[in-house]
C-alpha atoms as a PDB file:
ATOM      1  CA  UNK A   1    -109.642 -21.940 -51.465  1.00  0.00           C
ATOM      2  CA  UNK A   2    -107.747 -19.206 -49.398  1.00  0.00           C
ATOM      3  CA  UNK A   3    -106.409 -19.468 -46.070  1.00  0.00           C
ATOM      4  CA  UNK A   4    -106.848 -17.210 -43.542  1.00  0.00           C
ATOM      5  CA  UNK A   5    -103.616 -14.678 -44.194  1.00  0.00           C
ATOM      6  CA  UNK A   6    -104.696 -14.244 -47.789  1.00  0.00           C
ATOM      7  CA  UNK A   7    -107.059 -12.297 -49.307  1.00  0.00           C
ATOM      8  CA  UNK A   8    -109.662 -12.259 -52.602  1.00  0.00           C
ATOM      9  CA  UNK A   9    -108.286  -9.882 -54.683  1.00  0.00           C
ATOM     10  CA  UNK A  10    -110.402  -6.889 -56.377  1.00  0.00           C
ATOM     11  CA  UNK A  11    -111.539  -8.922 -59.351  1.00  0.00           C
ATOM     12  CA  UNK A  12    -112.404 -11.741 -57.155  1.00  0.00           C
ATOM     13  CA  UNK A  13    -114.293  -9.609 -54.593  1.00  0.00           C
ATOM     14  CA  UNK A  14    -116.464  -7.988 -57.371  1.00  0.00           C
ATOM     15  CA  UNK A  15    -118.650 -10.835 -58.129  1.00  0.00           C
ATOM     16  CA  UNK A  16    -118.811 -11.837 -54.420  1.00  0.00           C
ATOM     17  CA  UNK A  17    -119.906  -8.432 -53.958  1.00  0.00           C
ATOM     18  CA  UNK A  18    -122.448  -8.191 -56.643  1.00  0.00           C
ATOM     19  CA  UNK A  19    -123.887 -11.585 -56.052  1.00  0.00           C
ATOM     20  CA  UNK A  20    -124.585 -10.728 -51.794  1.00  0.00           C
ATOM     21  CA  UNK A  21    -126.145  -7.810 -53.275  1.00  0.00           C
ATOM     22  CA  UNK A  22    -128.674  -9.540 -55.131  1.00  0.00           C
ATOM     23  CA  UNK A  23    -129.207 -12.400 -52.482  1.00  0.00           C
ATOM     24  CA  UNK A  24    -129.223 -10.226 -49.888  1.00  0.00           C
ATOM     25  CA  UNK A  25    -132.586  -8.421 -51.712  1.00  0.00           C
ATOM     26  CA  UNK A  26    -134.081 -11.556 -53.179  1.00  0.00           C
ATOM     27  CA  UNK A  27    -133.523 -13.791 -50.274  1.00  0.00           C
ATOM     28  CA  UNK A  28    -134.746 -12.826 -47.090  1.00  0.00           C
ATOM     29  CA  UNK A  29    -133.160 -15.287 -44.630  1.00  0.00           C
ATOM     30  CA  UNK A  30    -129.740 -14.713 -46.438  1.00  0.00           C
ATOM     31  CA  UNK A  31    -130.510 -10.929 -45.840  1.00  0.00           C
ATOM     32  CA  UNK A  32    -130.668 -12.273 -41.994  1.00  0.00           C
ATOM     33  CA  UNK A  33    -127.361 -13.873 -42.140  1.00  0.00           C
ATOM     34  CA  UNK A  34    -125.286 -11.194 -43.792  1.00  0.00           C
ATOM     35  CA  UNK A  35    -126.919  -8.682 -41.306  1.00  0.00           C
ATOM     36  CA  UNK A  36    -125.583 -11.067 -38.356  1.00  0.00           C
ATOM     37  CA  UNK A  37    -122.324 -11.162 -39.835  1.00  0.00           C
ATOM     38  CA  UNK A  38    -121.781  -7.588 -40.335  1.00  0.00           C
ATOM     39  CA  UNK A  39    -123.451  -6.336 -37.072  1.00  0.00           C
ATOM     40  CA  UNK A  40    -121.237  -6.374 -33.548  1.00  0.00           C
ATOM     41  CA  UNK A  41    -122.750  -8.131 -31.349  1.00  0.00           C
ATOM     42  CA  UNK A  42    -124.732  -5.939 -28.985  1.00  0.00           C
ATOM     43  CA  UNK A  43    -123.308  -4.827 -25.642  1.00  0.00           C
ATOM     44  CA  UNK A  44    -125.462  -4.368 -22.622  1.00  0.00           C
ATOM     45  CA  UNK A  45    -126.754  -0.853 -23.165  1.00  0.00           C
ATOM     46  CA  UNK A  46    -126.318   1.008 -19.617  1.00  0.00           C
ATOM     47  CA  UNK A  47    -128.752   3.288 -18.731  1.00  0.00           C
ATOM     48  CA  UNK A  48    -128.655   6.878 -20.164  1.00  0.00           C
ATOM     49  CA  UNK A  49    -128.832   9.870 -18.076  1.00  0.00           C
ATOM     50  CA  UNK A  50    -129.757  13.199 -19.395  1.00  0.00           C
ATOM     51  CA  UNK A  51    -127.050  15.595 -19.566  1.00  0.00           C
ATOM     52  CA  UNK A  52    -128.134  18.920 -19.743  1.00  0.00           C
ATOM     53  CA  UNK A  53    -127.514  20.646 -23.012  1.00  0.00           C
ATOM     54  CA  UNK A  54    -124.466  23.476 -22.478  1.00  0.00           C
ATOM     55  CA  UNK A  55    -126.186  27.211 -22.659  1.00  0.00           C
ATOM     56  CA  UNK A  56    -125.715  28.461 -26.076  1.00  0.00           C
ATOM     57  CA  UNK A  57    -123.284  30.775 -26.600  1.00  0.00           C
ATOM     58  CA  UNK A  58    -124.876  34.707 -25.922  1.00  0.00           C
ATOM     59  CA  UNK A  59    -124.967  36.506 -29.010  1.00  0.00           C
ATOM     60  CA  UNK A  60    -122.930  39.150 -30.098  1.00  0.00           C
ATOM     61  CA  UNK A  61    -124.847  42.212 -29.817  1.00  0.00           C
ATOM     62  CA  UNK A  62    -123.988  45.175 -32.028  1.00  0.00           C
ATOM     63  CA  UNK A  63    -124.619  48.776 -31.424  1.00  0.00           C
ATOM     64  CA  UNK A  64    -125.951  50.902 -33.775  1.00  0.00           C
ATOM     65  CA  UNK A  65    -124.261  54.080 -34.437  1.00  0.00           C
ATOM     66  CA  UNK A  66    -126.499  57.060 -35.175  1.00  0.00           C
ATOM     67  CA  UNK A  67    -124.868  59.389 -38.465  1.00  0.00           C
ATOM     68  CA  UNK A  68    -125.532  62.385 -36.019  1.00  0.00           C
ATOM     69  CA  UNK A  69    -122.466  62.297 -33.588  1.00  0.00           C
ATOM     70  CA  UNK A  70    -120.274  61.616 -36.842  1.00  0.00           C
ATOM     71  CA  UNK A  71    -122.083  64.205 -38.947  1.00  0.00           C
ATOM     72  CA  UNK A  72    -122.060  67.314 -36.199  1.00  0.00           C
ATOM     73  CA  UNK A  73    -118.492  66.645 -35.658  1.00  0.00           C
ATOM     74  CA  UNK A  74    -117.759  67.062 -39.191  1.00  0.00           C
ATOM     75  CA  UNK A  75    -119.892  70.137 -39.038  1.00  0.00           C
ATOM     76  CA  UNK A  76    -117.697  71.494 -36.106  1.00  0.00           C
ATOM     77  CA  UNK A  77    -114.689  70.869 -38.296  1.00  0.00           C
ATOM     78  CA  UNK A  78    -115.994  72.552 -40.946  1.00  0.00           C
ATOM     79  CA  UNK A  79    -117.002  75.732 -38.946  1.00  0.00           C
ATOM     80  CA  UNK A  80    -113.633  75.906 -37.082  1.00  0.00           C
ATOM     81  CA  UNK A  81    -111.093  74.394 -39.599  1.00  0.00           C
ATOM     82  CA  UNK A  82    -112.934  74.579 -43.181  1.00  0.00           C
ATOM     83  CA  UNK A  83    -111.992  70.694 -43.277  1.00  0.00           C
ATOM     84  CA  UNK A  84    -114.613  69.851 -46.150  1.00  0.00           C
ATOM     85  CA  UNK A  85    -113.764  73.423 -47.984  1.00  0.00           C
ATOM     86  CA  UNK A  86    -109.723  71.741 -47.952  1.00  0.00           C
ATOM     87  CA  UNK A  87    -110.449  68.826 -48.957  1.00  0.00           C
ATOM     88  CA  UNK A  88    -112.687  69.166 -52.001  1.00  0.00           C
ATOM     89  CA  UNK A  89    -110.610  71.538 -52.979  1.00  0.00           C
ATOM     90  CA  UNK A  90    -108.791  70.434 -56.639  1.00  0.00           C
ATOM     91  CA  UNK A  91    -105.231  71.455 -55.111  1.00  0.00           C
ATOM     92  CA  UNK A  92    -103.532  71.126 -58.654  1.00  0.00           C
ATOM     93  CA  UNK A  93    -103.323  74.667 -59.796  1.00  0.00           C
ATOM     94  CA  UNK A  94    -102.477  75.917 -56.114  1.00  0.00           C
ATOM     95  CA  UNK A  95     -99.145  77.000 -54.974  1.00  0.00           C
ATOM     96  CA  UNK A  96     -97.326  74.651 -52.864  1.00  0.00           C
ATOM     97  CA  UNK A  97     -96.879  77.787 -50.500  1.00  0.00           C
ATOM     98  CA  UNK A  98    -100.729  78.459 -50.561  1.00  0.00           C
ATOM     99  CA  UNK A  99    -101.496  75.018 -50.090  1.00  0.00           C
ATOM    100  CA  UNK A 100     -99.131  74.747 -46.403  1.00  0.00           C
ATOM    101  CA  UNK A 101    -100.812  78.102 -45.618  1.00  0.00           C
ATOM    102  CA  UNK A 102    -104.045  76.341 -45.876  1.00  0.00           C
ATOM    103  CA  UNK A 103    -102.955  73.272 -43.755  1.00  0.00           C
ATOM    104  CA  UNK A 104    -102.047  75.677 -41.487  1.00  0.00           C
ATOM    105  CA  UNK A 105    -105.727  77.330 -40.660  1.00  0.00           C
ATOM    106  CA  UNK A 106    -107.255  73.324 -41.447  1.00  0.00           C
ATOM    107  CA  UNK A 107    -104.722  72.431 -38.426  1.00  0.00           C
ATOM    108  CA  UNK A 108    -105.204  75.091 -36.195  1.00  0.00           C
ATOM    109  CA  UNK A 109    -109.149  74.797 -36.761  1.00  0.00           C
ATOM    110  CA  UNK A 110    -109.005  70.882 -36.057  1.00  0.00           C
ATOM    111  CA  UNK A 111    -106.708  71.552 -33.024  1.00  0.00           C
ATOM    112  CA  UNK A 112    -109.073  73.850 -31.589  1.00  0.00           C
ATOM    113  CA  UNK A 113    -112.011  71.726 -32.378  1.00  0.00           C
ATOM    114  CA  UNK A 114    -110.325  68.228 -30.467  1.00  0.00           C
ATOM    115  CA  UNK A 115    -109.680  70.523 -27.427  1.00  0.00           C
ATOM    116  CA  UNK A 116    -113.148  72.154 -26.865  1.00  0.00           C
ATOM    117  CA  UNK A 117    -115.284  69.203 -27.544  1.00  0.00           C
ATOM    118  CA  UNK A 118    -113.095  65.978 -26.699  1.00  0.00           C
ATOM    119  CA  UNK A 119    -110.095  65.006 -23.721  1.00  0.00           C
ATOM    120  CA  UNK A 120    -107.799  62.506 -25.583  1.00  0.00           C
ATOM    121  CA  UNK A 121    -105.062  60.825 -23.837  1.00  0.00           C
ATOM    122  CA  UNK A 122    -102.603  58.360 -25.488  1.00  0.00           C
ATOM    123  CA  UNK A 123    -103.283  54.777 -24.740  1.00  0.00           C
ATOM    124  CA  UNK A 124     -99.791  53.701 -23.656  1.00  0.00           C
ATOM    125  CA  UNK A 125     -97.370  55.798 -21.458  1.00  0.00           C
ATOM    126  CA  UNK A 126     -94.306  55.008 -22.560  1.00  0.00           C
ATOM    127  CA  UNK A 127     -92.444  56.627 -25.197  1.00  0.00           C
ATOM    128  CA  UNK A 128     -92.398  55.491 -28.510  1.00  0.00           C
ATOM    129  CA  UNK A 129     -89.670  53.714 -29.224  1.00  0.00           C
ATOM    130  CA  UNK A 130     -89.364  51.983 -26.298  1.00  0.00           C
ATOM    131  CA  UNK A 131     -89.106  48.333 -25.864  1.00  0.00           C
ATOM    132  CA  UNK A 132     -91.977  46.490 -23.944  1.00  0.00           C
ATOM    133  CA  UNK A 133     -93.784  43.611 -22.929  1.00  0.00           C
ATOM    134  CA  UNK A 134     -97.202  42.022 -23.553  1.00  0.00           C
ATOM    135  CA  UNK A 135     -98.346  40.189 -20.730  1.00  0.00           C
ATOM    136  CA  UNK A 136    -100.946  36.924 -21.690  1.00  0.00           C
ATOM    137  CA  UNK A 137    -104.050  38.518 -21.543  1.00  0.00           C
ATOM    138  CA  UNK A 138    -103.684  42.203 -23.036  1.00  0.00           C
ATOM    139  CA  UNK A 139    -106.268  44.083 -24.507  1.00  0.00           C
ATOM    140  CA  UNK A 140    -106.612  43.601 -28.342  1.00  0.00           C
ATOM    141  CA  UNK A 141    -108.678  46.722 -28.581  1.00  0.00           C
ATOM    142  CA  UNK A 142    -105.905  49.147 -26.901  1.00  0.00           C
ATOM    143  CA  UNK A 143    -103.270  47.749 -28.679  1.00  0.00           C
ATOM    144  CA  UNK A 144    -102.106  46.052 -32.150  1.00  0.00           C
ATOM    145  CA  UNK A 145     -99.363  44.019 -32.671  1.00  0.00           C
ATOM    146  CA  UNK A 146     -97.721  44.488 -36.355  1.00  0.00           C
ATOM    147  CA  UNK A 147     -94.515  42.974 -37.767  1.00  0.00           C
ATOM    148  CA  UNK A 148     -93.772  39.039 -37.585  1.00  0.00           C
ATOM    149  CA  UNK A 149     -96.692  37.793 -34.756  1.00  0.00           C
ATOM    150  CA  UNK A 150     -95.928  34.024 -34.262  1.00  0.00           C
ATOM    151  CA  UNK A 151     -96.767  32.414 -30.857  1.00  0.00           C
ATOM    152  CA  UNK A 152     -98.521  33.707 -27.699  1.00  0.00           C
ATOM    153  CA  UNK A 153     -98.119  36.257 -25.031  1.00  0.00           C
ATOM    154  CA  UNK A 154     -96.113  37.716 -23.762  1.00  0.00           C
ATOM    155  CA  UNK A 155     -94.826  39.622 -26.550  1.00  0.00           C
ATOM    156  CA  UNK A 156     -91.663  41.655 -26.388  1.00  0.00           C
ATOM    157  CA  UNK A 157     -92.113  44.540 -29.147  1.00  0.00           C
ATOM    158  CA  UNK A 158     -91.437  48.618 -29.602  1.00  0.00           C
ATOM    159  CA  UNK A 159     -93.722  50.782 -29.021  1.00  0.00           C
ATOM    160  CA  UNK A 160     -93.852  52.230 -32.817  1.00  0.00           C
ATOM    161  CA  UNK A 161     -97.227  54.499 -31.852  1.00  0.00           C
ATOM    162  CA  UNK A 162     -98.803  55.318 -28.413  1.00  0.00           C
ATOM    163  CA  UNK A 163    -102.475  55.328 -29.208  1.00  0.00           C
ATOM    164  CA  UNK A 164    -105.061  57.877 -28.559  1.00  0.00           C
ATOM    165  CA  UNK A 165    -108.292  57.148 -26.384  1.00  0.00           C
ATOM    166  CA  UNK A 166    -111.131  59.754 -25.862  1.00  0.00           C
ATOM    167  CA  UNK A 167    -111.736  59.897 -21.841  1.00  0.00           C
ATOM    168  CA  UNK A 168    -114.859  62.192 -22.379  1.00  0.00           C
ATOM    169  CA  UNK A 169    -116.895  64.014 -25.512  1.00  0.00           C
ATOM    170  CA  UNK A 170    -118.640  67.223 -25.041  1.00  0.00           C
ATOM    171  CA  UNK A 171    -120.767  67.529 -28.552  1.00  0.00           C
ATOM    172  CA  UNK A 172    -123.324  70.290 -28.041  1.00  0.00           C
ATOM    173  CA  UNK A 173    -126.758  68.682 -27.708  1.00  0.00           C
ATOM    174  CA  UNK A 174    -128.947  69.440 -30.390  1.00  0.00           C
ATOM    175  CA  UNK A 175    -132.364  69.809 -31.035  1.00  0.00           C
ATOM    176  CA  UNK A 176    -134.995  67.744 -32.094  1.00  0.00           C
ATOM    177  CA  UNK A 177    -135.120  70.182 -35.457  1.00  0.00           C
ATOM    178  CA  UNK A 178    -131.623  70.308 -36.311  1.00  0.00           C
ATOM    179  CA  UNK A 179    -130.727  68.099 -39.313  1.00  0.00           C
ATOM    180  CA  UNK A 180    -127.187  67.210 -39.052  1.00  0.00           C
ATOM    181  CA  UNK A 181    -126.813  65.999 -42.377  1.00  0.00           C
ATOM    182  CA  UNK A 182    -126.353  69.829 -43.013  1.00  0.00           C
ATOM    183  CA  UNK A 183    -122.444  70.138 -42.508  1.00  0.00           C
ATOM    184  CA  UNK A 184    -122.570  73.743 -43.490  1.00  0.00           C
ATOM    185  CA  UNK A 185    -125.641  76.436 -45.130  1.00  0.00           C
ATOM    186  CA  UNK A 186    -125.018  77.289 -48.279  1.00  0.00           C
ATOM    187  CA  UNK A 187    -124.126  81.298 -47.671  1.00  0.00           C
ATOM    188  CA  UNK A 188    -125.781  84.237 -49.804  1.00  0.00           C
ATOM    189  CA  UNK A 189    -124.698  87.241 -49.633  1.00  0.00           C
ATOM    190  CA  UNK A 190    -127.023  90.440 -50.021  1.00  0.00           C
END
């Protein structure tokens, strides 16, 4: 017989286990007793009050970014810059010398193209280089932090790039005819 402080072991509890199995679904009133025994005793149940449900969160609504915008601006590059001309260009069997004058007219056509149709303005002030500090609560979207991020604001950092932001964008309009997803007519000449 075992006292209190000691225990069945495994080998020992495997028959007792087996054998309340198969009186507990032959015999119904032993079924009664081992449910007593293993059930707490119930506690005065206290009335339930509703709680409202909490609002679900709202959802995360995406916008859905026409190809025209994207496509006329790469049409305006190509006009002013010959962007798409550079870069399907195999520049292999070009000249290094040929291939900087090149960048040249692509940068001075992409230039010109930012300052007619866009006003872009860096997203921080300060220099880069300079040392500054993340207050709790910064905005993600203006600025990433790089390098070893452990911890919360504020972060102490240098300013490795300022950022650009558009503050306004002047693409023509265009009309309900144009297909944008010409970049550039093929040319013939007569």
């Amino acid at each position: 017989m075992s006292t209190p402080s000691s225990h069945p072991s495994f080998w020992r509890r495997v028959p007792l286990a087996f054998g309340a199995f198969f009186s507990t679904l032959s015999d119904a009133a032993y079924a009664a007793r081992v449910e007593k025994l293993s059930l707490p005793e119930a506690a005065p149940v206290a009335p339930v009050t509703p709680v409202a449900p909490a609002p679900a969160p709202a959802p995360v609504i995406l916008k859905e970014a026409t190809p025209d915008a994207a496509l006329q601006l790469l049409a305006l590059l190509q006009r002013e810059a010959r962007l798409i001309d550079f870069t399907q260009e195999n520049l292999g069997s070009h000249a290094d010398a040929d291939i900087g004058a090149a960048a040249r007219v692509v940068h001075e056509g992409c230039a010109k193209v930012m300052r007619e149709y866009f006003t872009i303005a860096p997203v921080r002030q300060e220099a880069e280089g300079s040392r500054i500090v993340l207050q709790e609560g910064f905005d993600s979207a203006q600025v990433r932090l790089t390098g070893n991020v452990v911890g919360s604001a504020p972060f102490t950092g240098t300013l490795s790039h300022r950022g650009w932001r558009a503050s306004s964008v002047r693409l023509p309009k265009l009309s309900e005819q144009h297909d944008a997803a010409i970049l550039a007519p093929a040319e013939v000449e007569l």
